[in-house]
Protein backbone atom coordinates (compact mmCIF):
# COMPACT_ATOMS: atom_id res chain seq x y z
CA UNK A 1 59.59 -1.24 42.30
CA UNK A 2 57.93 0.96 39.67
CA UNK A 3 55.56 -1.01 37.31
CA UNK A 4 53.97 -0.58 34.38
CA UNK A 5 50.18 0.49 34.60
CA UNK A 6 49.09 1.43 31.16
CA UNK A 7 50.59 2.18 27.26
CA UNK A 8 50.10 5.14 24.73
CA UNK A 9 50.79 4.42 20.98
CA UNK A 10 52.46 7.42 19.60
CA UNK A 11 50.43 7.69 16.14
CA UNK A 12 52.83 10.46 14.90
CA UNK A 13 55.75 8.11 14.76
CA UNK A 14 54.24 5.33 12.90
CA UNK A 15 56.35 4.82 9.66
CA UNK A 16 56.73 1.84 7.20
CA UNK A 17 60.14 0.52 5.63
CA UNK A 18 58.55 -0.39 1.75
CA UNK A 19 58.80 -3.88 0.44
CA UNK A 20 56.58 -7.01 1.37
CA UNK A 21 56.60 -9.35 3.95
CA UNK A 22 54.67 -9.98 7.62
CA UNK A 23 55.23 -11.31 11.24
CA UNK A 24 58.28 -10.10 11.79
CA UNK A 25 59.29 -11.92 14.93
CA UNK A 26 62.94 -10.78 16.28
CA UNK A 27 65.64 -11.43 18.63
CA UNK A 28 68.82 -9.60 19.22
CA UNK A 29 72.23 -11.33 19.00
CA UNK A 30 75.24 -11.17 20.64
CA UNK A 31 76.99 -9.61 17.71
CA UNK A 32 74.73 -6.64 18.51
CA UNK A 33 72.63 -6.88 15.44
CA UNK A 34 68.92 -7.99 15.80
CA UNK A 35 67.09 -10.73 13.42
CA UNK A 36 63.89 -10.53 11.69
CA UNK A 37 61.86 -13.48 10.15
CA UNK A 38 59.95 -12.25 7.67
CA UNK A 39 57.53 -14.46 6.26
CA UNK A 40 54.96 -14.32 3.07
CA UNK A 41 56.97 -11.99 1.02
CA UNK A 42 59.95 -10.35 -0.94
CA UNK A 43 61.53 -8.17 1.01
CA UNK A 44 62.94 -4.69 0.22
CA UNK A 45 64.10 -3.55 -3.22
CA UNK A 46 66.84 -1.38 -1.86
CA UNK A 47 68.42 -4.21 0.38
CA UNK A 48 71.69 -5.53 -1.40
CA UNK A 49 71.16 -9.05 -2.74
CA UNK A 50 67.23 -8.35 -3.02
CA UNK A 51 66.09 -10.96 -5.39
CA UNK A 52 62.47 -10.13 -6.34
CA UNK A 53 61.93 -13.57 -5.36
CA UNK A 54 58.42 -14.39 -3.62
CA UNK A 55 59.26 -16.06 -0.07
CA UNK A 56 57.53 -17.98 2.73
CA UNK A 57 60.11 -17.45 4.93
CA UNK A 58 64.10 -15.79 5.69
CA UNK A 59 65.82 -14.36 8.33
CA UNK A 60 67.19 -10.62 8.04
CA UNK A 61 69.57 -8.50 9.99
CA UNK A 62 68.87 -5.79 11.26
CA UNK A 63 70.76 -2.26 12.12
CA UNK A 64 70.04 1.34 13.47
CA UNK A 65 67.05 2.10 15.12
CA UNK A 66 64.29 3.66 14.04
CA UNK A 67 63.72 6.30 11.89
CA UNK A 68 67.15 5.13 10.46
CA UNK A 69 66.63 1.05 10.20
CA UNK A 70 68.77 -0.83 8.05
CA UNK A 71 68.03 -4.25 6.61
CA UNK A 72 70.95 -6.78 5.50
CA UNK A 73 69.80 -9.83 3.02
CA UNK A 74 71.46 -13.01 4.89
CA UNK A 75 72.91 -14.69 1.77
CA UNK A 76 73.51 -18.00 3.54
CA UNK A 77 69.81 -18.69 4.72
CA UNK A 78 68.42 -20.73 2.88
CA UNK A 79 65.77 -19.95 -0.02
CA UNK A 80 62.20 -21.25 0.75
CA UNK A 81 59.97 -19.89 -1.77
CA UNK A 82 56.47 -19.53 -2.31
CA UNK A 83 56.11 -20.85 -5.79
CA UNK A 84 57.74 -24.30 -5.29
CA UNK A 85 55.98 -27.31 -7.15
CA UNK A 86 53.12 -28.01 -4.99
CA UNK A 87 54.32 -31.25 -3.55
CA UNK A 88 56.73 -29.27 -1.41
CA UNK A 89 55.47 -28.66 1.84
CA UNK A 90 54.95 -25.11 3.06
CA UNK A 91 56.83 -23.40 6.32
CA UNK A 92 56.79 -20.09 7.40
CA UNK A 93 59.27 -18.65 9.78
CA UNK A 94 57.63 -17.25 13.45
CA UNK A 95 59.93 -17.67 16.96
CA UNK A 96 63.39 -17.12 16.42
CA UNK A 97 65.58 -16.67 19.63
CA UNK A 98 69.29 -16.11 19.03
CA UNK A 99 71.74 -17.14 22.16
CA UNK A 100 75.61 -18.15 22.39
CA UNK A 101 76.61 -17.08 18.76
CA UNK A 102 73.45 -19.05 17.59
CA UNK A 103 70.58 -18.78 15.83
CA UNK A 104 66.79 -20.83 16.28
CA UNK A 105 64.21 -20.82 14.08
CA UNK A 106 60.57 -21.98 14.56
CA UNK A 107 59.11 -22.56 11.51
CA UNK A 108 55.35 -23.32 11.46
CA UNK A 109 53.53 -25.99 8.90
CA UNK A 110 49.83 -26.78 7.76
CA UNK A 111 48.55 -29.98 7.40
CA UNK A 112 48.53 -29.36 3.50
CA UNK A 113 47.73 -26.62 1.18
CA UNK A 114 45.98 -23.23 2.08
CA UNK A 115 44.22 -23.81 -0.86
CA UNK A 116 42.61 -27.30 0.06
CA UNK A 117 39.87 -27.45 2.23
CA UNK A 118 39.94 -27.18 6.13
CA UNK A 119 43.88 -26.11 6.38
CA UNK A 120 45.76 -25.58 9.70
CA UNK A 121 48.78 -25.28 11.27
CA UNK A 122 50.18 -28.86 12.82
CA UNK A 123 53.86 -28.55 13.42
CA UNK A 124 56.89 -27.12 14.09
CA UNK A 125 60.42 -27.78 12.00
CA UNK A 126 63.62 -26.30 13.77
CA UNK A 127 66.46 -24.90 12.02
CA UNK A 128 69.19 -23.18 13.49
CA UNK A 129 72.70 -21.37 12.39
CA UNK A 130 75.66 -22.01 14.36
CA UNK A 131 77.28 -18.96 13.60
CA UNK A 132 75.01 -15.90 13.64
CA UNK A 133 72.79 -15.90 10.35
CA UNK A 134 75.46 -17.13 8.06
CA UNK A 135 74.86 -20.83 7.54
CA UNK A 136 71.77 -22.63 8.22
CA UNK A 137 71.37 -26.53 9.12
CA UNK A 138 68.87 -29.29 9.85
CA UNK A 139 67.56 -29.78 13.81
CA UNK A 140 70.10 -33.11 13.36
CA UNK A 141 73.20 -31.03 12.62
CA UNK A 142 73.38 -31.81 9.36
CA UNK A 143 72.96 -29.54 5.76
CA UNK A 144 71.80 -28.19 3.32
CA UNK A 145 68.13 -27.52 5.19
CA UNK A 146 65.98 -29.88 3.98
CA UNK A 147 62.19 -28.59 3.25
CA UNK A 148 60.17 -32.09 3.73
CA UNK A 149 57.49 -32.89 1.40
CA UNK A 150 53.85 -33.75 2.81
CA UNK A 151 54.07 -37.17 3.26
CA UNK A 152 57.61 -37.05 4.93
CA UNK A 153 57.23 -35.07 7.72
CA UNK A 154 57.04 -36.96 11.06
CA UNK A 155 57.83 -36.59 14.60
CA UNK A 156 61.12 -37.76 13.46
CA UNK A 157 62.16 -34.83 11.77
CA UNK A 158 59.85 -32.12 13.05
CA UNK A 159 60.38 -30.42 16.72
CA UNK A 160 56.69 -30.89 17.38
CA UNK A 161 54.39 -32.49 14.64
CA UNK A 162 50.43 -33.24 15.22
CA UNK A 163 50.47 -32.85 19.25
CA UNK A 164 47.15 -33.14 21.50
CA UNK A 165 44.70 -30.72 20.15
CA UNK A 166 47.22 -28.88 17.84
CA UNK A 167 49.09 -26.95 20.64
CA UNK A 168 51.97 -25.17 19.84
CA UNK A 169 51.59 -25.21 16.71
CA UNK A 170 52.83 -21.28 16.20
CA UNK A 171 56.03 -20.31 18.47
CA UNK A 172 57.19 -17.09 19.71
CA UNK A 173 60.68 -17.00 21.79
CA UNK A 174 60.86 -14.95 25.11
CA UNK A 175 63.33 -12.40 24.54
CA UNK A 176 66.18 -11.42 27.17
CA UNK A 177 67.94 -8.75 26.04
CA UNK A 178 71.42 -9.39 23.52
CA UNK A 179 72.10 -12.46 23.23
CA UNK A 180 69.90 -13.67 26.02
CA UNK A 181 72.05 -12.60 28.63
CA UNK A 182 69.66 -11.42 30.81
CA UNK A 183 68.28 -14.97 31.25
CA UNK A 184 69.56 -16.43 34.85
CA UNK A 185 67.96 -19.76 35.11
CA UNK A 186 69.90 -21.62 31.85
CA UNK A 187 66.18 -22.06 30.42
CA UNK A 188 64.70 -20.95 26.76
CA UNK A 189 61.07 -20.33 27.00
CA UNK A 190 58.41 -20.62 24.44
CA UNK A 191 54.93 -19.97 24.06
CA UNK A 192 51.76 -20.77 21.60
CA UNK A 193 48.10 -21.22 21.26
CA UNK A 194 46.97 -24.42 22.22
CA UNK A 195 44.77 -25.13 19.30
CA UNK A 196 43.51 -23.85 15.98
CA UNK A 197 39.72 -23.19 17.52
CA UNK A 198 37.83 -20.67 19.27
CA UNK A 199 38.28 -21.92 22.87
CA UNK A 200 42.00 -23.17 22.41
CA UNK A 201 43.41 -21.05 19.98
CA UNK A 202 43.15 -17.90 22.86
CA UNK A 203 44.55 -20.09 25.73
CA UNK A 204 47.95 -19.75 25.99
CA UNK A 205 50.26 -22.55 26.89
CA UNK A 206 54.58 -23.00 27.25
CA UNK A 207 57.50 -24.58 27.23
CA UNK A 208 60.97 -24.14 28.42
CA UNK A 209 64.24 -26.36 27.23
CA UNK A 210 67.69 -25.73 29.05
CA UNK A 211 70.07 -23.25 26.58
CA UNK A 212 72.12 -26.12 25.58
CA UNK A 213 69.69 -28.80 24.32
CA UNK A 214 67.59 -26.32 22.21
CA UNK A 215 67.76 -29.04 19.67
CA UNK A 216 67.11 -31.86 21.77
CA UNK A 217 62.77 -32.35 21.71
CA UNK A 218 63.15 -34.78 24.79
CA UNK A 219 64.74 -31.76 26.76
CA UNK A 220 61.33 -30.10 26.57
CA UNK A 221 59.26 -29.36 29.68
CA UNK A 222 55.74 -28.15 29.25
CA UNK A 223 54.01 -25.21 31.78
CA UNK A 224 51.32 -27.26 33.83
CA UNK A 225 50.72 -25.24 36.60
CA UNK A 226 51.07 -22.41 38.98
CA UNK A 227 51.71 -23.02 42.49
CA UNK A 228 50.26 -20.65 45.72
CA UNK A 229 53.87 -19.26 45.31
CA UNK A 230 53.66 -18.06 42.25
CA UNK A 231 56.44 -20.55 40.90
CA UNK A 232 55.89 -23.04 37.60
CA UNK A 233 54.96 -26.93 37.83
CA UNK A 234 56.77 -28.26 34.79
CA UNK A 235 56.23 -31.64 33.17
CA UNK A 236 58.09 -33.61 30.37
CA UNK A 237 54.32 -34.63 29.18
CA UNK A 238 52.74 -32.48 26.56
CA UNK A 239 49.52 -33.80 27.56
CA UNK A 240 50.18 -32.79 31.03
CA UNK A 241 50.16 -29.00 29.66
CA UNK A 242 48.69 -26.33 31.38
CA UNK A 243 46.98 -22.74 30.45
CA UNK A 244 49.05 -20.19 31.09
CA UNK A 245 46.21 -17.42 30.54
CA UNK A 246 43.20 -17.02 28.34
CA UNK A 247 42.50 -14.26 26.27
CA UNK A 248 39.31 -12.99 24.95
CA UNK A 249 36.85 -15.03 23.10
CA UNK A 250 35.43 -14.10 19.79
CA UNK A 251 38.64 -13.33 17.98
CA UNK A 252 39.38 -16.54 16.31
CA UNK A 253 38.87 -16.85 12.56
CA UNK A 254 37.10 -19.98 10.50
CA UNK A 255 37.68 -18.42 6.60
CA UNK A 256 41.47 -18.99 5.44
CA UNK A 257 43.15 -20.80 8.02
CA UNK A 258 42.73 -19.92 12.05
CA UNK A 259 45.51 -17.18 12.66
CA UNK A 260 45.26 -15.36 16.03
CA UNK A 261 46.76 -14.72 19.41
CA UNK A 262 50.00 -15.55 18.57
CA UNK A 263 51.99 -13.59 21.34
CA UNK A 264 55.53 -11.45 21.58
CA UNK A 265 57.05 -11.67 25.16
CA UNK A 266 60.32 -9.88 25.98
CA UNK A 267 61.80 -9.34 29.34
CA UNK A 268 61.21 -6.09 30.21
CA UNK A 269 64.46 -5.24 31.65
CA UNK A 270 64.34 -1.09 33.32
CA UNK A 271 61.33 -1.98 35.18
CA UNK A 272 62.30 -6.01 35.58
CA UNK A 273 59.59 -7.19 34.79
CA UNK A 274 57.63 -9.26 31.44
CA UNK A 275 56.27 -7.69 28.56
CA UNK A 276 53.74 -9.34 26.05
CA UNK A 277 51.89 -7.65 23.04
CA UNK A 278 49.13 -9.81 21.74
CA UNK A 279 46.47 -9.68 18.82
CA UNK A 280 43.49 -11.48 17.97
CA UNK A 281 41.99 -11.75 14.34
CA UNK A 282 38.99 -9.32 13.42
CA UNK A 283 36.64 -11.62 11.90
CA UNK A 284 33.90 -11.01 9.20
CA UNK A 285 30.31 -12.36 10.04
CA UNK A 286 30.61 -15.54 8.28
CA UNK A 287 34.22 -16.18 9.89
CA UNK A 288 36.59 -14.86 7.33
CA UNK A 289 39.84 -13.24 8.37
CA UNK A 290 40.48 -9.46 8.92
CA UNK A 291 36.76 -8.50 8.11
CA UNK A 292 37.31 -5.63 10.98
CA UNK A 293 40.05 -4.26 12.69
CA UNK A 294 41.95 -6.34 15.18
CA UNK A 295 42.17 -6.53 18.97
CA UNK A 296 45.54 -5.41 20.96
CA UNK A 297 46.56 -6.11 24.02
CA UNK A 298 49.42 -5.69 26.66
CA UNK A 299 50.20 -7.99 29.93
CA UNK A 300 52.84 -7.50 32.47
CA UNK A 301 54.02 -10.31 35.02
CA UNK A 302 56.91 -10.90 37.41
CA UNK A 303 57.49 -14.57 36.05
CA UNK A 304 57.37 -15.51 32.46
CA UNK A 305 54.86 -18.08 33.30
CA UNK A 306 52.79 -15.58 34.94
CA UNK A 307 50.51 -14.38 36.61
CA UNK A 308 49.75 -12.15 33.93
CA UNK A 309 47.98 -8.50 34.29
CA UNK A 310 46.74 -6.65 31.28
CA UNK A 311 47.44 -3.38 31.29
CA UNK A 312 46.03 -2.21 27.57
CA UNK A 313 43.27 -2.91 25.35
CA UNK A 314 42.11 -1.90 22.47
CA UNK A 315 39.21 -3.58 20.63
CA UNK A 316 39.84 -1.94 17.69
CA UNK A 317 43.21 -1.78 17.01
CA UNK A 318 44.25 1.44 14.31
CA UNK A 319 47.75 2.09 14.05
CA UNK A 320 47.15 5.93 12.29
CA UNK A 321 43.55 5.90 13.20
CA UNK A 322 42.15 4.90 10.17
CA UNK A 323 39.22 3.10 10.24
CA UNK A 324 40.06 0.70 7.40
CA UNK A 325 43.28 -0.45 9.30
CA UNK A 326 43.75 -4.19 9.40
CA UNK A 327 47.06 -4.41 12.12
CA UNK A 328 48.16 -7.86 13.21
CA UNK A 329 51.33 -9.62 14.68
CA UNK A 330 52.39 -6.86 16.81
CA UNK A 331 56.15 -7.28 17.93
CA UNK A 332 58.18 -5.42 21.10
CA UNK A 333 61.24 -5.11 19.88
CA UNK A 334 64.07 -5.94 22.58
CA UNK A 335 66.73 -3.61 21.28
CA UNK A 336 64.45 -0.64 21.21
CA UNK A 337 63.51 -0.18 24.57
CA UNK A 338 64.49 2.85 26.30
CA UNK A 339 67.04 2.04 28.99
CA UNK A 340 64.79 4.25 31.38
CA UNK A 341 61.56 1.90 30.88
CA UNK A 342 59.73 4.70 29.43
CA UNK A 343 59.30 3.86 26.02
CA UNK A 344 59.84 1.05 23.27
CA UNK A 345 59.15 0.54 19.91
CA UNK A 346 56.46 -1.43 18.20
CA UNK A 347 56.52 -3.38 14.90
CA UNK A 348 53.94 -5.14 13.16
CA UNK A 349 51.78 -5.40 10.03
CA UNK A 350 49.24 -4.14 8.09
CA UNK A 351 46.99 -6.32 5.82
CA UNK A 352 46.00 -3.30 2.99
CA UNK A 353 47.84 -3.41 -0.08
CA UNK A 354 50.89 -0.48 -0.11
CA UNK A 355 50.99 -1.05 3.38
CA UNK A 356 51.86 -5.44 3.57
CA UNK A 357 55.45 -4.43 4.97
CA UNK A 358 57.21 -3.87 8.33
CA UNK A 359 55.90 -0.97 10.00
CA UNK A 360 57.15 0.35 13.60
CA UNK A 361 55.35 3.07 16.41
CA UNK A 362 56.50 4.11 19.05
CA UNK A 363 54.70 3.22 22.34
CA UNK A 364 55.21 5.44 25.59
CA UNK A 365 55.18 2.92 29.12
CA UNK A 366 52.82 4.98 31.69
CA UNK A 367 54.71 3.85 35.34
CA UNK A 368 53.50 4.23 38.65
């Protein structure tokens, strides 16, 4: 079987789309349209129903391919802005997987303000829409979506709140094609960092939950091994978790709030095999974030719990070659892969004012 053995970015197609917004984690539904969560911004002033409104997170369609994307406001999602009173507790949209006509969304939230001291990421709150974008509801079933204040979130009505060590505390979906239906096992899988430090943050850990209990937290299994076989160990434990790989050191900010490694995985179907793009932040001497430009990776792997390859690196990542480029959050896009293997597009983001939007390259697949 042919396999991947290295990547070329395509400078010459990079392009951005205008508006704000970042992260830009998507999944592709069986209604043939892909999903974008955009978080940290307003969107585009040429989408119908744009509102000017600043938000921490919403979920997009989208249409076309590029250079001809097309972005549809979702008018039933519902609005989390950024300028709430500041007892509201902040979430920001990451994983979002969409299978069987539905829609999941992984919303990461901090222990408390970014604008307190020592913030961090500590949880996860699930939402989901039962019928492709258009209505949104609680993990329970029930709506409107509730966005819990500080001192009400719990383990009761978070997926994950205040695990060992902070793990999975940022979640990115596996992707399998539309609609998932490239998936054979029945099983959603999920990955994160497993902490908010240098040393944790860059190990990677997972879980997987069976398609039909997305909702259900005690349904969760957590990676903790890798057998001589190359097949998973899987435990119902979080503390039982395993590291799935470790990525550089070094690449882990202190100033803001840590925000690295935070990986996109898609099923790489031509060449049958797993994809994952992954970043880490290019710190400042005294810690803060995107003092230099950021590092980019690619891993392959017949398993989506490994063993994992690299098979690009960059230490300093430049979409257009610019030196003052700040990329981060790269994305593979499962739609836009060429159905020969040999190419698929990238999206991610760029932390320079002009260019805070959603930004795509294309990125040709060398195969031996």
């Amino acid at each position: 079987m042919a396999k991947i053995v290295g990547l070329k970015r395509l400078i010459e197609t990079t392009a951005g789309t205008g508006g704000t917004g970042d992260n830009w984690h998507t999944t592709w539904a069986d209604d043939d349209r892909q999903y974008v969560a955009l978080c940290d911004g307003q969107g585009w002033p040429d989408v119908e129903g744009y509102t000017g409104q600043p938000y921490n997170a919403r979920v997009y369609g989208v249409e076309g391919e590029p250079p001809r994307v097309r972005f549809v406001h979702l008018t039933g999602y519902p609005d989390l802005l950024t300028e709430e009173p500041p007892n509201a507790s902040r979430y920001y949209g990451f994983g979002i997987i969409a299978l069987n006509g539905h829609i999941y969304h992984y919303m990461s939230t901090p222990n408390r303000p970014f604008a307190e001291p020592e913030p961090r990421f500590v949880g996860i709150k699930l939402i989901y829409s039962p019928d492709n974008g258009q209505t949104w509801r609680n993990q329970d079933g029930s709506s409107p979506v509730t966005w819990e204040h500080w001192d009400e979130r719990s383990r009761e009505n978070m997926l994950l709140f205040e695990e060992p060590g902070d793990a999975f505390c940022l979640i990115t979906a596996l992707q399998m094609g539309k609609g998932y239906e490239l998936n054979r096992d029945g099983y959603v899988y999920i990955y994160g960092p497993n902490g908010n430090l240098e040393g944790t943050m860059n190990q990677l850990v997972m879980a997987r939950v069976p398609t039909g209990r997305v909702l259900d937290r005690a349904a969760y299994e957590f990676f903790a091994s890798r057998g001589g076989d190359g097949q998973a160990r899987w435990s119902p434990q979080i503390e039982d978790r395993g590291i799935v790989y470790t990525f550089p050191t070094g690449w882990v900010n202190t100033g803001v709030h840590p925000y690295s490694w935070h990986p996109s995985v898609v099923y790489y179907a031509p060449l049958e095999t797993y994809l994952m793009a992954n970043w880490g932040m290019g710190c400042a001497d005294d810690g803060m974030w995107f003092g230099k430009p950021s590092y980019l990776g690619f891993w392959t792997a017949p398993h989506p719990w490994g063993p994992w390859e690299q098979v690009h690196e960059e230490t300093q990542w430049l979409p257009t070659g610019d030196p003052a480029g700040r990329a981060y959050q790269p994305q593979i896009i499962p739609k836009w892969i060429a159905a020969d293997g040999s190419c698929f597009w990238l999206v991610f983001t760029e932390f320079r004012e002009g260019l805070y939007c959603y930004n795509y390259q294309k990125v040709s697949v060398l195969i031996d």
